[in-house]
C-alpha atoms as a PDB file:
ATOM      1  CA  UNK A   1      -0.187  -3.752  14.541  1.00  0.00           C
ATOM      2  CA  UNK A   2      -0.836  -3.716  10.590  1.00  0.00           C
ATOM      3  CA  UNK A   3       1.774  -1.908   8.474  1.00  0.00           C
ATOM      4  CA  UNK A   4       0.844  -0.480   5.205  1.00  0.00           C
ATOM      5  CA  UNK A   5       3.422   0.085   2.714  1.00  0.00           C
ATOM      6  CA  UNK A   6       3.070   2.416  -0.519  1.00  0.00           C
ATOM      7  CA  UNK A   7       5.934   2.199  -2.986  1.00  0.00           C
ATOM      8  CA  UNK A   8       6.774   3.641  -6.750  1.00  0.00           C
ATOM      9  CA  UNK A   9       8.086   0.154  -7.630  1.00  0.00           C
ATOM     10  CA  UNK A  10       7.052  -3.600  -7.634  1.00  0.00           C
ATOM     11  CA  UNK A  11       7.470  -4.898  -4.122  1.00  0.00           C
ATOM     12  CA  UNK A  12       5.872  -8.477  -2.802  1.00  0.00           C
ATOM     13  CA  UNK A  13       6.268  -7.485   0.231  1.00  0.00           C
ATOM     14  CA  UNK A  14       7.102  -9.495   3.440  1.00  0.00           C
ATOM     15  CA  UNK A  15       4.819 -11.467   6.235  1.00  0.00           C
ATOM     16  CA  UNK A  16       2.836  -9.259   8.018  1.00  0.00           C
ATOM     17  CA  UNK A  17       3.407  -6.308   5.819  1.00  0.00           C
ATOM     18  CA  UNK A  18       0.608  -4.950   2.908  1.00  0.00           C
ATOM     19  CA  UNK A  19       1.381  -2.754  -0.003  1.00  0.00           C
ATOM     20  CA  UNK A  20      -1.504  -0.024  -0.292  1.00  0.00           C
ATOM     21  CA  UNK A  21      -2.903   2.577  -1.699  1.00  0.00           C
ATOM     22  CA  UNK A  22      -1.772   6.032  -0.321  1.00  0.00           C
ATOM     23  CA  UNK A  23      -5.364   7.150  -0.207  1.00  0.00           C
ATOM     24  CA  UNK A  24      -5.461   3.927   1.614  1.00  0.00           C
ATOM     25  CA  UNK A  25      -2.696   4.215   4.216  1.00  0.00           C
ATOM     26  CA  UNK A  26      -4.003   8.058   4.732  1.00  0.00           C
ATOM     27  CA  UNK A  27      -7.561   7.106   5.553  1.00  0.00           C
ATOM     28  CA  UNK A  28      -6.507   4.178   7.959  1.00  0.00           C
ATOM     29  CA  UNK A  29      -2.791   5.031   9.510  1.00  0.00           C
ATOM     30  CA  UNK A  30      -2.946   5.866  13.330  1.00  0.00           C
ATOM     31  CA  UNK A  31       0.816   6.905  12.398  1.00  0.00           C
ATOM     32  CA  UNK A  32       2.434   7.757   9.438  1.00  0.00           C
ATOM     33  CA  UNK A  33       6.280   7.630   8.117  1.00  0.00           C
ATOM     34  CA  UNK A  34       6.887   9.601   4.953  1.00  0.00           C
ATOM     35  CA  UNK A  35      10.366   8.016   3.359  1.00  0.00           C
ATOM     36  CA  UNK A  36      10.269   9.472   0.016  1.00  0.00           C
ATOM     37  CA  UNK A  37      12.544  11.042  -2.231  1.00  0.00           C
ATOM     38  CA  UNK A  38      11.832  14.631  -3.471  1.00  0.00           C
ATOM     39  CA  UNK A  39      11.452  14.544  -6.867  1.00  0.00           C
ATOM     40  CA  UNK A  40       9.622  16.373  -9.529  1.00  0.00           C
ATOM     41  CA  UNK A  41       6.779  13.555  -9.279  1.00  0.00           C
ATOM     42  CA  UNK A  42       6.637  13.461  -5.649  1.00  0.00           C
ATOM     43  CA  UNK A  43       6.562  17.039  -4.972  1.00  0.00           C
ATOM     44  CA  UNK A  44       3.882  18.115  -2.728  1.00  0.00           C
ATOM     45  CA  UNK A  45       2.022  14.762  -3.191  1.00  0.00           C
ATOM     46  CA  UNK A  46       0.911  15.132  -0.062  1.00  0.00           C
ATOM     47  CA  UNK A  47      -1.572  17.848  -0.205  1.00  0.00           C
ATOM     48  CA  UNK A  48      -5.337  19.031   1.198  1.00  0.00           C
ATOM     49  CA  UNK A  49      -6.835  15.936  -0.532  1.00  0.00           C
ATOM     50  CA  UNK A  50      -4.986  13.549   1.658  1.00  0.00           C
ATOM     51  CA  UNK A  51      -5.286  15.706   4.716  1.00  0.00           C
ATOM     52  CA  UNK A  52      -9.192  15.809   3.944  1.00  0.00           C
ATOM     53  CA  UNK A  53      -9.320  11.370   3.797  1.00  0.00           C
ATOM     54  CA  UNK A  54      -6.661  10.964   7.154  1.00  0.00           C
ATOM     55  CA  UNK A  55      -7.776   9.082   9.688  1.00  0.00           C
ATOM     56  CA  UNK A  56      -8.854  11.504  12.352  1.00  0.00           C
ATOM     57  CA  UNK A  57      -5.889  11.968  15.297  1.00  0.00           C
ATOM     58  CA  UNK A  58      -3.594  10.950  12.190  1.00  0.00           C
ATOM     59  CA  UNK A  59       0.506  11.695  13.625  1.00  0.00           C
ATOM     60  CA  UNK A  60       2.258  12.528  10.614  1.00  0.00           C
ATOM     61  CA  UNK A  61       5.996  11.760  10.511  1.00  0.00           C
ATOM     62  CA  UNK A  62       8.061  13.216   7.590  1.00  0.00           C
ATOM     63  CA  UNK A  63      11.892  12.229   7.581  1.00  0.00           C
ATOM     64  CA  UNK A  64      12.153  13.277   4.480  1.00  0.00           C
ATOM     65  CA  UNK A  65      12.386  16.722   2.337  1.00  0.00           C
ATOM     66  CA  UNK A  66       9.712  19.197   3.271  1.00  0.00           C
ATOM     67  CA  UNK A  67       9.187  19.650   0.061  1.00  0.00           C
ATOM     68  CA  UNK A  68       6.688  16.247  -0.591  1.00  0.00           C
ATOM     69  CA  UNK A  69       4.060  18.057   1.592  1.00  0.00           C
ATOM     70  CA  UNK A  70       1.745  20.837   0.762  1.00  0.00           C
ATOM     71  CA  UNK A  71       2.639  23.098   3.915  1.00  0.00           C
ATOM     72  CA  UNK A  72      -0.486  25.463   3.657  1.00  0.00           C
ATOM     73  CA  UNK A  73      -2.103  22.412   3.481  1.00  0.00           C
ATOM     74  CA  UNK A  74      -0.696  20.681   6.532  1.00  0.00           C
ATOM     75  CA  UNK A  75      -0.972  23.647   8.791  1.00  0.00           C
ATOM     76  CA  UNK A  76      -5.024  23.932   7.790  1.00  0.00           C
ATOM     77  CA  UNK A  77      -5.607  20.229   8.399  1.00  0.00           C
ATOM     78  CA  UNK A  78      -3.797  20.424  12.026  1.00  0.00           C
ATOM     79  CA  UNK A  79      -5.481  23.695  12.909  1.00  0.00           C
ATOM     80  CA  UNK A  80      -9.117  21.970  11.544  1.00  0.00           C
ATOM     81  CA  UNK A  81      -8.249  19.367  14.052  1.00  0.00           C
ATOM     82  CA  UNK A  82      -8.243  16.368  11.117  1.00  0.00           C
ATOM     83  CA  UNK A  83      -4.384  15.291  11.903  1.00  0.00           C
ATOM     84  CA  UNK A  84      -2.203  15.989  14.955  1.00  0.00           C
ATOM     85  CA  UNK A  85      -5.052  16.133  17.744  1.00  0.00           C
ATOM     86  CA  UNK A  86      -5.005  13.295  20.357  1.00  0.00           C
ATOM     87  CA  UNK A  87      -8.707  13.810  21.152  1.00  0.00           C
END
């Protein structure tokens, strides 16, 4: 398993784990854990552009405000077939 991290701040990270890109994690996560606060800067950073570069299959996790996620956006990209589908 590789885990990706993306973070606002400095972070060397630990063994095993790789700070990223978001473009980055999106286009290569099997699964993905949004842990974000909502802020001014981080709302609806995740949006169609995102959606359009996920991995294909992507399973998108938010445990976080619904607020960092464009929701027209999210509901085009699962009904398109680009995140959420297990084929």
């Amino acid at each position: 398993m590789n885990i990706m991290v993306n973070r606002r701040t400095a972070w060397e990270g630990e063994r095993g784990i790789a700070a990223a890109g978001i473009d980055e994690i999106f286009a290569t996560a099997d699964r993905l854990v949004i842990a974000a606060q909502l802020t001014v800067e981080t709302e609806g950073m995740i949006g169609a552009d995102l959606f359009r570069a996920a991995k294909p299959g992507l399973h998108l996790v938010n445990i976080s405000r619904g607020g960092l996620i464009d929701q027209e956006a999210l509901v085009a990209a699962i009904v398109a077939g680009d995140i959420g589908s297990s084929t």
